[in-house]
C-alpha atoms as a PDB file:
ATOM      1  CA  UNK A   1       9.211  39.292 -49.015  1.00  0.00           C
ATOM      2  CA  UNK A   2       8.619  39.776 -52.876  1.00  0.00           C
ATOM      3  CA  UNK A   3       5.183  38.830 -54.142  1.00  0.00           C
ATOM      4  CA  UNK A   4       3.087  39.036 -57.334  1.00  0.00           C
ATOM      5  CA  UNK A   5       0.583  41.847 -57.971  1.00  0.00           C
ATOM      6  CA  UNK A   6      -3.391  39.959 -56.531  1.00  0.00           C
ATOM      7  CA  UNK A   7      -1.627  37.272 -54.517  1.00  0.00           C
ATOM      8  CA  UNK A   8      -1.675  36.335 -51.101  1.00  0.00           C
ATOM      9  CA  UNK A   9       0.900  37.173 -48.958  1.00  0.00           C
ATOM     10  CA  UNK A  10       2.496  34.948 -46.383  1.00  0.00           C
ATOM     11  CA  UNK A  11       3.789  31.433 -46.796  1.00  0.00           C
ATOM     12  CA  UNK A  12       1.496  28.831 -49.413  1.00  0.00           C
ATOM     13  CA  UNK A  13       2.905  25.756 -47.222  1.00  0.00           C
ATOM     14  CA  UNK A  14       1.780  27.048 -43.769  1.00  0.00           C
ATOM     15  CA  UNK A  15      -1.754  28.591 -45.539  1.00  0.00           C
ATOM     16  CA  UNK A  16      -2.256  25.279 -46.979  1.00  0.00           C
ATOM     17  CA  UNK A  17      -1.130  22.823 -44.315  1.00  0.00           C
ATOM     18  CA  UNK A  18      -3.651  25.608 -41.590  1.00  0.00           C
ATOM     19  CA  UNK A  19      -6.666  24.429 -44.338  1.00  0.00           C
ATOM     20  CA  UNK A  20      -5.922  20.822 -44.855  1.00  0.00           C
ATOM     21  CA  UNK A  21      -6.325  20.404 -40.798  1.00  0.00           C
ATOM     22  CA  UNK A  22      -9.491  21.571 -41.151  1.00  0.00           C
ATOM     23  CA  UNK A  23     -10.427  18.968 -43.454  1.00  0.00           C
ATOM     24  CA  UNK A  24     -12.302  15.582 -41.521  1.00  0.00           C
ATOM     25  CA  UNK A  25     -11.191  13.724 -44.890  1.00  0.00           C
ATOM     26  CA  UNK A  26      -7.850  14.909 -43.982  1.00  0.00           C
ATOM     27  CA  UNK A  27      -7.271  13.335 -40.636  1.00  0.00           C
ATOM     28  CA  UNK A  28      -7.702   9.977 -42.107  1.00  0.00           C
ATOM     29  CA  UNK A  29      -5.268  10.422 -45.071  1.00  0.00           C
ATOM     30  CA  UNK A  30      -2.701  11.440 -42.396  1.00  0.00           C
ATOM     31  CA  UNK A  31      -3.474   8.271 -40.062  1.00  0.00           C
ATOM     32  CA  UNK A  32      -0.328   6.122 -41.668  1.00  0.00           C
ATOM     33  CA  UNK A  33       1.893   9.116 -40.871  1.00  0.00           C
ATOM     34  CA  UNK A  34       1.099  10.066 -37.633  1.00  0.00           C
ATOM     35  CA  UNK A  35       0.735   5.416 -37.039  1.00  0.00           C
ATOM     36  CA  UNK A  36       4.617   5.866 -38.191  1.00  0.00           C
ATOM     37  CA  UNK A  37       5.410   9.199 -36.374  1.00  0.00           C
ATOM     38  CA  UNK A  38       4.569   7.632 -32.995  1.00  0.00           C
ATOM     39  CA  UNK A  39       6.374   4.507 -33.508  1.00  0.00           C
ATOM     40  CA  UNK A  40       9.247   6.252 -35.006  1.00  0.00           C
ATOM     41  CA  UNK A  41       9.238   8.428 -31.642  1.00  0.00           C
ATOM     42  CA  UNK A  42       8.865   5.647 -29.616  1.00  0.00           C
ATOM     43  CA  UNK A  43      11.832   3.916 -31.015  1.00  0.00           C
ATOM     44  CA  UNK A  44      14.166   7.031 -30.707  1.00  0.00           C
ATOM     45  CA  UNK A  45      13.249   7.066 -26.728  1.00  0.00           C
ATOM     46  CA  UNK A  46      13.993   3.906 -26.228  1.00  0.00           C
ATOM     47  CA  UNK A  47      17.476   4.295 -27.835  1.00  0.00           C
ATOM     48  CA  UNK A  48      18.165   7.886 -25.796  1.00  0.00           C
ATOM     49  CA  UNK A  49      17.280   6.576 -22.944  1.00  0.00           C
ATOM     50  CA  UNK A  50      20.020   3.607 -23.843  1.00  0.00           C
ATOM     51  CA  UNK A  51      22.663   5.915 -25.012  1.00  0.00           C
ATOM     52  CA  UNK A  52      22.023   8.515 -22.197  1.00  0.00           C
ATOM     53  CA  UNK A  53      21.844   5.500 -19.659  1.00  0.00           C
ATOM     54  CA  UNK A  54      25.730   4.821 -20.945  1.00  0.00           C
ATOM     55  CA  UNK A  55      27.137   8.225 -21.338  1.00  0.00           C
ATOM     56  CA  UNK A  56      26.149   9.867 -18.384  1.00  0.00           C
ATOM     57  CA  UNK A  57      26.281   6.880 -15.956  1.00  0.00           C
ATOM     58  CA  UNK A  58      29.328   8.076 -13.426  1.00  0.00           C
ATOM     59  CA  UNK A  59      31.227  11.357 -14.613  1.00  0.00           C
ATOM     60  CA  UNK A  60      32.127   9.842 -18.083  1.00  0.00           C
ATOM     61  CA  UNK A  61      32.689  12.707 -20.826  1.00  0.00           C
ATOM     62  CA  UNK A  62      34.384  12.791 -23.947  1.00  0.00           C
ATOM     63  CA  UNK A  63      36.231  14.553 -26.218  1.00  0.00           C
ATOM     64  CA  UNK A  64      37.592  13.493 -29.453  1.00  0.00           C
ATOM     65  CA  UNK A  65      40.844  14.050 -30.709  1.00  0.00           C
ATOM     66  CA  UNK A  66      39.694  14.896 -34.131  1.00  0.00           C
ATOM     67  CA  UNK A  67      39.506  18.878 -34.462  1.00  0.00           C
ATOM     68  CA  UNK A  68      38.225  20.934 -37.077  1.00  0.00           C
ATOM     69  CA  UNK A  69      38.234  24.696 -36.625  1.00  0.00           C
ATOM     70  CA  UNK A  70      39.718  24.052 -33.652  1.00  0.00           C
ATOM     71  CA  UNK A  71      36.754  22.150 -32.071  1.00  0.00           C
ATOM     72  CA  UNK A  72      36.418  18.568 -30.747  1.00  0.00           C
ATOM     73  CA  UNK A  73      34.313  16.740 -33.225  1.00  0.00           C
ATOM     74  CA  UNK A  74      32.540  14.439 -31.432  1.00  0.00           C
ATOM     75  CA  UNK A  75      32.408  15.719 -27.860  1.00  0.00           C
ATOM     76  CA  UNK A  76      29.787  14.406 -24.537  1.00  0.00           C
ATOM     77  CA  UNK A  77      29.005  14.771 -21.280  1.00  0.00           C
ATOM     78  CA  UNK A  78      27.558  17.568 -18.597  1.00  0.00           C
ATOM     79  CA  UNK A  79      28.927  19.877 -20.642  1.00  0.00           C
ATOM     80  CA  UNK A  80      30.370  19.417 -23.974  1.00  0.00           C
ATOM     81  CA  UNK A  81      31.697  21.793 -26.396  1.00  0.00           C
ATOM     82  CA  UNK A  82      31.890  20.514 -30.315  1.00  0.00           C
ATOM     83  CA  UNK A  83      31.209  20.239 -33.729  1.00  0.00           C
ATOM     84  CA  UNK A  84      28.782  17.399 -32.499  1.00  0.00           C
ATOM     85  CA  UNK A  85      27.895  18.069 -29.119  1.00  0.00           C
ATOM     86  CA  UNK A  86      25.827  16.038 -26.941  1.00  0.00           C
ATOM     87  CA  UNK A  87      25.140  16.696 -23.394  1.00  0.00           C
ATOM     88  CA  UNK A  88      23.291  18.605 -20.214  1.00  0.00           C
ATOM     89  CA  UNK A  89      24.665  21.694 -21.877  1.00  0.00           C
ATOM     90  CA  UNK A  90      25.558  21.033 -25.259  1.00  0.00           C
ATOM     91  CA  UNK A  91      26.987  23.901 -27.843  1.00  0.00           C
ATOM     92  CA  UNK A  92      28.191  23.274 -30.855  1.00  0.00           C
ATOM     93  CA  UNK A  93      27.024  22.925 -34.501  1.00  0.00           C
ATOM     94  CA  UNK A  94      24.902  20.365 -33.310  1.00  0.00           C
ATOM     95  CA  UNK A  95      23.641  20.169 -30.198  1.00  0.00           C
ATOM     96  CA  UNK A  96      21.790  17.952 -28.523  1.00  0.00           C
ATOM     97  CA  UNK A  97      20.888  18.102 -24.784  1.00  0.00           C
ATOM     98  CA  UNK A  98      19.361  19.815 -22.194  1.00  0.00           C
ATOM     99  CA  UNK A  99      20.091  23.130 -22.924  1.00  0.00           C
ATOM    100  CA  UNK A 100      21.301  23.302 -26.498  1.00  0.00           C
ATOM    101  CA  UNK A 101      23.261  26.152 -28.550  1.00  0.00           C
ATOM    102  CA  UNK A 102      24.468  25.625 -32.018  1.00  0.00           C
ATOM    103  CA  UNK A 103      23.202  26.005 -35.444  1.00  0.00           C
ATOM    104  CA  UNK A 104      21.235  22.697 -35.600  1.00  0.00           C
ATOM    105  CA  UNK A 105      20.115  23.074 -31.681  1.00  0.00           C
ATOM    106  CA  UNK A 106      17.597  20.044 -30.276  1.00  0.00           C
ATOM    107  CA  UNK A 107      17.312  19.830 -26.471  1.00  0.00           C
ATOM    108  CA  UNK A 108      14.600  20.947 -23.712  1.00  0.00           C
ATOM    109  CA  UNK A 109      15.522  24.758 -24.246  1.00  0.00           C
ATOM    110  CA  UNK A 110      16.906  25.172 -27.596  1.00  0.00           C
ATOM    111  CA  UNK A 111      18.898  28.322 -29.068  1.00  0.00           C
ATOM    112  CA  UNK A 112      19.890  28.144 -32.816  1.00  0.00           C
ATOM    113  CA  UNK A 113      19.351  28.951 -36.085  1.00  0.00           C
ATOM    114  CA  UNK A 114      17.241  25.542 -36.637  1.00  0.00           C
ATOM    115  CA  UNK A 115      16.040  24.098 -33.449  1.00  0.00           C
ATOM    116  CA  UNK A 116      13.541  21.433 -32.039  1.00  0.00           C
ATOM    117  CA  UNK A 117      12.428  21.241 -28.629  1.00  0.00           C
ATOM    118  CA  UNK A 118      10.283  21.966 -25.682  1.00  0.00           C
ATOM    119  CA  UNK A 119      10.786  25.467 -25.417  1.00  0.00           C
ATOM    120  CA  UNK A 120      12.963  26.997 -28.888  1.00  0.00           C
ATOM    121  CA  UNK A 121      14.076  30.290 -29.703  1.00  0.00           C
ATOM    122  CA  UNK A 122      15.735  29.819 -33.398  1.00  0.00           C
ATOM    123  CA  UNK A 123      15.036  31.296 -37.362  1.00  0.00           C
ATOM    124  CA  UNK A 124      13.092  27.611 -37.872  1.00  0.00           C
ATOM    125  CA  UNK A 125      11.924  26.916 -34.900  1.00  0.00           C
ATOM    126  CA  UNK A 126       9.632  23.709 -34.271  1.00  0.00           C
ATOM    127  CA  UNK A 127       8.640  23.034 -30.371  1.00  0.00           C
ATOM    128  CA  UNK A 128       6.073  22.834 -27.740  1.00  0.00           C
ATOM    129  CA  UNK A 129       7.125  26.839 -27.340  1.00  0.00           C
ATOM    130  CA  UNK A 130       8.447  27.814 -30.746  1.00  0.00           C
ATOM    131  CA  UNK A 131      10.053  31.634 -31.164  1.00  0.00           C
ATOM    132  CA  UNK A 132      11.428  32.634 -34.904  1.00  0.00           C
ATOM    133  CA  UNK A 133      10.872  33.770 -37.748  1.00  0.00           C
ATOM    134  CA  UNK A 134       9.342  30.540 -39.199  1.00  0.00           C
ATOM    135  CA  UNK A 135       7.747  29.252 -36.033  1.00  0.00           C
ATOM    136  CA  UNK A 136       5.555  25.498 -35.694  1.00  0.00           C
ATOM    137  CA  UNK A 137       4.641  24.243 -32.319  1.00  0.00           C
ATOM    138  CA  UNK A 138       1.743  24.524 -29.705  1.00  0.00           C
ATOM    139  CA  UNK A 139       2.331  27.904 -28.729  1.00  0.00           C
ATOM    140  CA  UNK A 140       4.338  29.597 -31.812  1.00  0.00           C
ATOM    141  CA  UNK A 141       5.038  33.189 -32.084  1.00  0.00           C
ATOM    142  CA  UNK A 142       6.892  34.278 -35.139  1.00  0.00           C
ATOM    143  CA  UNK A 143       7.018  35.912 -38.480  1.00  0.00           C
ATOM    144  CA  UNK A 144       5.064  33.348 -39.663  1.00  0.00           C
ATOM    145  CA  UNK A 145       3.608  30.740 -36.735  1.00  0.00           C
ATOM    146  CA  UNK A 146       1.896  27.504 -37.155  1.00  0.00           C
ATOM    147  CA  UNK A 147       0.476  26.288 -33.943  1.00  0.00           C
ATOM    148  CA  UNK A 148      -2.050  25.340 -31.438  1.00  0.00           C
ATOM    149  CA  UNK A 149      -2.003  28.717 -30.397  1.00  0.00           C
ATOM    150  CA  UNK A 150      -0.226  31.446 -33.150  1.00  0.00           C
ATOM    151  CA  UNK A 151       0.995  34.778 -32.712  1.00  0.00           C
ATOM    152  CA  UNK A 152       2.291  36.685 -35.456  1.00  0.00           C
ATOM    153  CA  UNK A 153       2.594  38.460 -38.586  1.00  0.00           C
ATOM    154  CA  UNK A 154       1.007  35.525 -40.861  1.00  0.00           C
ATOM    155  CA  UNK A 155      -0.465  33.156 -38.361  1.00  0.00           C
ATOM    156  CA  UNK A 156      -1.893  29.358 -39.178  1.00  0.00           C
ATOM    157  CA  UNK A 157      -3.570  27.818 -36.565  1.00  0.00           C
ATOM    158  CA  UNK A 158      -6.352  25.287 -38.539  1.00  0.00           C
ATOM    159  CA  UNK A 159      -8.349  24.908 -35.861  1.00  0.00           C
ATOM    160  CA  UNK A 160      -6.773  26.149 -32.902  1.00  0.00           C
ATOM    161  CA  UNK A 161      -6.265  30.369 -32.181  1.00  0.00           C
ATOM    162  CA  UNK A 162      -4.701  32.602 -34.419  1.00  0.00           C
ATOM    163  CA  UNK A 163      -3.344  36.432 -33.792  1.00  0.00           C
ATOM    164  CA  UNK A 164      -2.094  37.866 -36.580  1.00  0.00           C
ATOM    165  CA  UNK A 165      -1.564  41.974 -37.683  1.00  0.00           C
ATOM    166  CA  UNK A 166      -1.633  41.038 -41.934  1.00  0.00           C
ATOM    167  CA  UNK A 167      -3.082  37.450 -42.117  1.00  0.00           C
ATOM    168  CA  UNK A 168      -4.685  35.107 -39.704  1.00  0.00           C
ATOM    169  CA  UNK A 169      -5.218  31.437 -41.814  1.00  0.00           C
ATOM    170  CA  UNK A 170      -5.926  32.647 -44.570  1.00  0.00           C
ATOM    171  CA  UNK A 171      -7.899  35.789 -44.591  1.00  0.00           C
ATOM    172  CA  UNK A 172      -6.678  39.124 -44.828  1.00  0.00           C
ATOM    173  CA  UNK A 173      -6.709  41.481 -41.303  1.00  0.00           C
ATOM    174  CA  UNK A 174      -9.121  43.868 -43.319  1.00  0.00           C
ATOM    175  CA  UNK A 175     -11.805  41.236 -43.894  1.00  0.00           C
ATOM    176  CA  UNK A 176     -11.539  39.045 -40.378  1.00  0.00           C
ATOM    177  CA  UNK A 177     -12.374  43.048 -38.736  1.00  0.00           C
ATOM    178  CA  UNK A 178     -15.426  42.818 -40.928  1.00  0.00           C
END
């Protein structure tokens, strides 16, 4: 990572959102969002549970006839294989399911280059258990984590537990051994 001569290393975003958290001022700006967040979430469950409810009722799967690099683009079921994958075991570009394996992976255990999930091992990784190199969730271990609990090189916790070997929210290793 390139950086300018007297300036801290390590992502601003993470070292700023870490601070803000902090903040009691803060929490209330963020109220609307997180009012929106939950509703937003509550919606989507509502509708997976609906579309889940259909697609998996019986041993219905699908697989369109539309190809491109020789892959099914929309494809669902136990286990589906596509462009757009949905399923128990879902890989594709985007996968959604269970377990999920594609570049844009969201699913209980999710393996991808971006992913979202309980547990996620991806470069972006955002979940309950969040592995990669840019790592958010509770416990997040990672290049640079953002979490509950974070383990890594840079790590941002605000007020929850940070490890990190050059920067731990904000301060440099040399001064937090101080």
């Amino acid at each position: 990572m390139l950086s300018r001569p007297g300036s801290k290393a390590g992502p601003q975003w993470m070292r700023q959102w870490s601070e803000r958290s902090i903040d009691r001022g803060e929490r209330r700006r963020r109220m609307p969002f997180w009012l929106f967040f939950i509703f937003y979430m509550a919606v989507v469950l509502l509708l997976t549970h609906l579309a889940m409810a259909v697609i998996f009722s019986g041993d219905r799967s699908y697989t369109s006839t539309i190809q491109i690099a020789g892959l099914p683009l929309l494809s669902y079921g136990s286990v589906a294989r596509g462009v757009i994958a949905i399923g128990g075991h879902a890989t594709g570009f985007v996968a959604i399911g269970g377990l999920a394996i594609g570049a844009v992976a969201i699913g209980g255990l999710a393996i991808g280059v971006v992913g979202a999930g309980g547990g996620v091992l991806a470069i972006f990784a955002l979940g309950g258990l969040a592995i990669g190199w840019r790592a958010i969730g509770g416990l997040a271990i990672g290049d640079a984590a953002l979490g509950g609990l974070a383990i890594g090189k840079y790590a941002y916790a605000g007020r929850g537990v940070a490890y990190g070997s050059q920067e731990v929210s904000g301060q440099q290793k040399e001064h937090l051994l101080q």
